[in-house]
C-alpha atoms as a PDB file:
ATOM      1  CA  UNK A   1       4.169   9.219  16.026  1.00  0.00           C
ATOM      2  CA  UNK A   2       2.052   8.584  12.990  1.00  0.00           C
ATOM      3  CA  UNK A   3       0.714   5.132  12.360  1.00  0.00           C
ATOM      4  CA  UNK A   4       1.391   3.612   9.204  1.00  0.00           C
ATOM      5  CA  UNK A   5      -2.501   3.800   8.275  1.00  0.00           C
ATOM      6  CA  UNK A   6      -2.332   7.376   9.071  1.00  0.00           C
ATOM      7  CA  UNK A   7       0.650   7.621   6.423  1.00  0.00           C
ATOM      8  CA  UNK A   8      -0.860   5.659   4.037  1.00  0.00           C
ATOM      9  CA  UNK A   9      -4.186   7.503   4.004  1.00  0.00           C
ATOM     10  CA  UNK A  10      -2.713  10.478   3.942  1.00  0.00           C
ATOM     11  CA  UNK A  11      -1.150   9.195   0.771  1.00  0.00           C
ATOM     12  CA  UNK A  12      -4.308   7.468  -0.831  1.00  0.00           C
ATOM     13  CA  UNK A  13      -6.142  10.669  -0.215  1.00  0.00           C
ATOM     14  CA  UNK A  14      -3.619  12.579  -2.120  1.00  0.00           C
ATOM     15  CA  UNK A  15      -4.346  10.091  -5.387  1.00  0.00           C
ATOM     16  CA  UNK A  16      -7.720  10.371  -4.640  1.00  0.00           C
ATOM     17  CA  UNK A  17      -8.326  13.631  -6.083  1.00  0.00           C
ATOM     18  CA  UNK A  18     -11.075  13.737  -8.383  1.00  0.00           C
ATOM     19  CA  UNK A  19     -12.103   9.988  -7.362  1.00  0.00           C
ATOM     20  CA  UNK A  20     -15.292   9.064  -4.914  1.00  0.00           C
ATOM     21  CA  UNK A  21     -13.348   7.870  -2.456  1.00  0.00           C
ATOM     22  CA  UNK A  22     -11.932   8.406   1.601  1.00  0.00           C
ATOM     23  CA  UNK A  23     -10.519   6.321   3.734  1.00  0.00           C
ATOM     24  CA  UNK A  24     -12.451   3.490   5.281  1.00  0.00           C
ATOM     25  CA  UNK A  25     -14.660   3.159   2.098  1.00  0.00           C
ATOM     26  CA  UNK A  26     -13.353   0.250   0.640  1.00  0.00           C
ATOM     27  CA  UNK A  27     -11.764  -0.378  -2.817  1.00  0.00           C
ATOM     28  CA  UNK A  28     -10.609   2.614  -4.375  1.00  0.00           C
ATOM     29  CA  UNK A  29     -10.927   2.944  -8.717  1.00  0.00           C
ATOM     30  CA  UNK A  30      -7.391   3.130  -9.104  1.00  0.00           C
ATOM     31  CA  UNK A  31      -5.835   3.602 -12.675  1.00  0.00           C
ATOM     32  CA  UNK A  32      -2.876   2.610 -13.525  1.00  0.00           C
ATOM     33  CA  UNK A  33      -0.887   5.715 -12.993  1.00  0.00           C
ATOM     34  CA  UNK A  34      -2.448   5.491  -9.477  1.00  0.00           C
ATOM     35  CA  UNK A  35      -1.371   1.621  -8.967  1.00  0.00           C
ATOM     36  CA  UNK A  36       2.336   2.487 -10.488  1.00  0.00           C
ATOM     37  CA  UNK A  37       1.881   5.550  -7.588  1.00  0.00           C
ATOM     38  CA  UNK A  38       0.975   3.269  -4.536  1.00  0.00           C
ATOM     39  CA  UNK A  39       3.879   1.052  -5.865  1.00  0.00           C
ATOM     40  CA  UNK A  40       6.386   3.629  -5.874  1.00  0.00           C
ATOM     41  CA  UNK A  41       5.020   4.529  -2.736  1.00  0.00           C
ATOM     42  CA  UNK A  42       5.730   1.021  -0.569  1.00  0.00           C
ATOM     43  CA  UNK A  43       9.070   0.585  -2.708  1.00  0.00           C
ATOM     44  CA  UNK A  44      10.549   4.268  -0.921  1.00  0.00           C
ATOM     45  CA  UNK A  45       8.749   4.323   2.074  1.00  0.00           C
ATOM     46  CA  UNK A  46       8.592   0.090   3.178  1.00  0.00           C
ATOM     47  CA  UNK A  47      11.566  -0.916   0.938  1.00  0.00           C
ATOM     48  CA  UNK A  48       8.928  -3.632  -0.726  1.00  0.00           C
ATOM     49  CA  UNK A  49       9.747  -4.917  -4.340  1.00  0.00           C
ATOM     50  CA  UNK A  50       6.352  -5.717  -5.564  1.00  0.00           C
ATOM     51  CA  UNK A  51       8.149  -8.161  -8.498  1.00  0.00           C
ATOM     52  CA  UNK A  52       9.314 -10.267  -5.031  1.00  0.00           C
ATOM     53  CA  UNK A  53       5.930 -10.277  -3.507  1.00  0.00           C
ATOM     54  CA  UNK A  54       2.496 -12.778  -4.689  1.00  0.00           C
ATOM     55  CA  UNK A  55       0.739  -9.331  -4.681  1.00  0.00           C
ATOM     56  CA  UNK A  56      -2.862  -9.106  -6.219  1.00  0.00           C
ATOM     57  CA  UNK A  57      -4.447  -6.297  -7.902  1.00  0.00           C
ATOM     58  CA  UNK A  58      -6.884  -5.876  -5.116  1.00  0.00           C
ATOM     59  CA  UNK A  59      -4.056  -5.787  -2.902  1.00  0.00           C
ATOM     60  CA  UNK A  60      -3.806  -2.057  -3.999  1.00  0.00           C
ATOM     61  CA  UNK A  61      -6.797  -1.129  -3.878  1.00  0.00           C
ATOM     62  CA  UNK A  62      -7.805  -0.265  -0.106  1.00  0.00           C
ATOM     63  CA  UNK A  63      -6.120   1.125   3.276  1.00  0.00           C
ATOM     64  CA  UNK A  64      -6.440  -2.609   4.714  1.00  0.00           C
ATOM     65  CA  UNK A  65      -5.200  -4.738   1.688  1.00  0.00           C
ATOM     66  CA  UNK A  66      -1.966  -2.358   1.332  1.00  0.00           C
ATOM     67  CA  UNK A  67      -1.458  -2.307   5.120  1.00  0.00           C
ATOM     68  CA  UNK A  68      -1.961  -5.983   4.670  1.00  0.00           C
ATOM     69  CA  UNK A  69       0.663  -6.279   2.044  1.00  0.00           C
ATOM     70  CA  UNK A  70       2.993  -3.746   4.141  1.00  0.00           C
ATOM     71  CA  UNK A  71       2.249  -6.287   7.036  1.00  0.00           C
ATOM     72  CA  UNK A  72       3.256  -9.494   5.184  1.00  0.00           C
ATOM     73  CA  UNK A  73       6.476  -7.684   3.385  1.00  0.00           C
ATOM     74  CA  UNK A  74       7.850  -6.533   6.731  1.00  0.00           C
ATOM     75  CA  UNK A  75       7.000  -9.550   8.581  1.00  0.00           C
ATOM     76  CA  UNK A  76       8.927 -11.682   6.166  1.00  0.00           C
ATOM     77  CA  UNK A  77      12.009  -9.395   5.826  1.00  0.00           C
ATOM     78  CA  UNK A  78      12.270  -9.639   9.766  1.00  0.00           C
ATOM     79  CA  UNK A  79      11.934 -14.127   9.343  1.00  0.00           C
ATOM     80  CA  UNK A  80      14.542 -13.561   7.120  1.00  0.00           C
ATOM     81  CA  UNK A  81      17.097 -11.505   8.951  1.00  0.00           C
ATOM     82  CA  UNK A  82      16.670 -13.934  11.899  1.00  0.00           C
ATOM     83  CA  UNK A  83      17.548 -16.627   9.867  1.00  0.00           C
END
């Protein structure tokens, strides 16, 4: 089974193209047809509606600050279900 930082890498490396970047390098230079890609990316893939989240810019911008975000997102759908 593939971890979700395997997925997402996967993903950011696909973006990356053209960009001095790889995974485990810290904050990528995304633009903002990259950000409004790693959006559309959690929205199909997590179900996560950025416009409900207190997301930051920098959020977007590395493996562990979207896994972070993917963490937080799930973690409070599952709270809320149980209540």
């Amino acid at each position: 089974m593939t971890s979700h930082r395997e997925r997402l890498n996967e993903f950011l490396i696909s973006i990356a193209a053209g960009r001095d970047w790889r995974p485990g390098s810290g904050a990528m230079d995304l633009d903002s047809l990259a950000l409004l890609q790693v959006v559309t990316y959690l929205e199909q893939n997590y179900g996560i509606r950025l416009a409900e989240q207190d997301v930051e810019p920098d959020d977007l911008r590395s493996t562990d600050g979207i896994l972070s975000l993917i963490e937080r997102s799930t973690n409070a759908d599952t709270s809320a279900h149980q209540s």
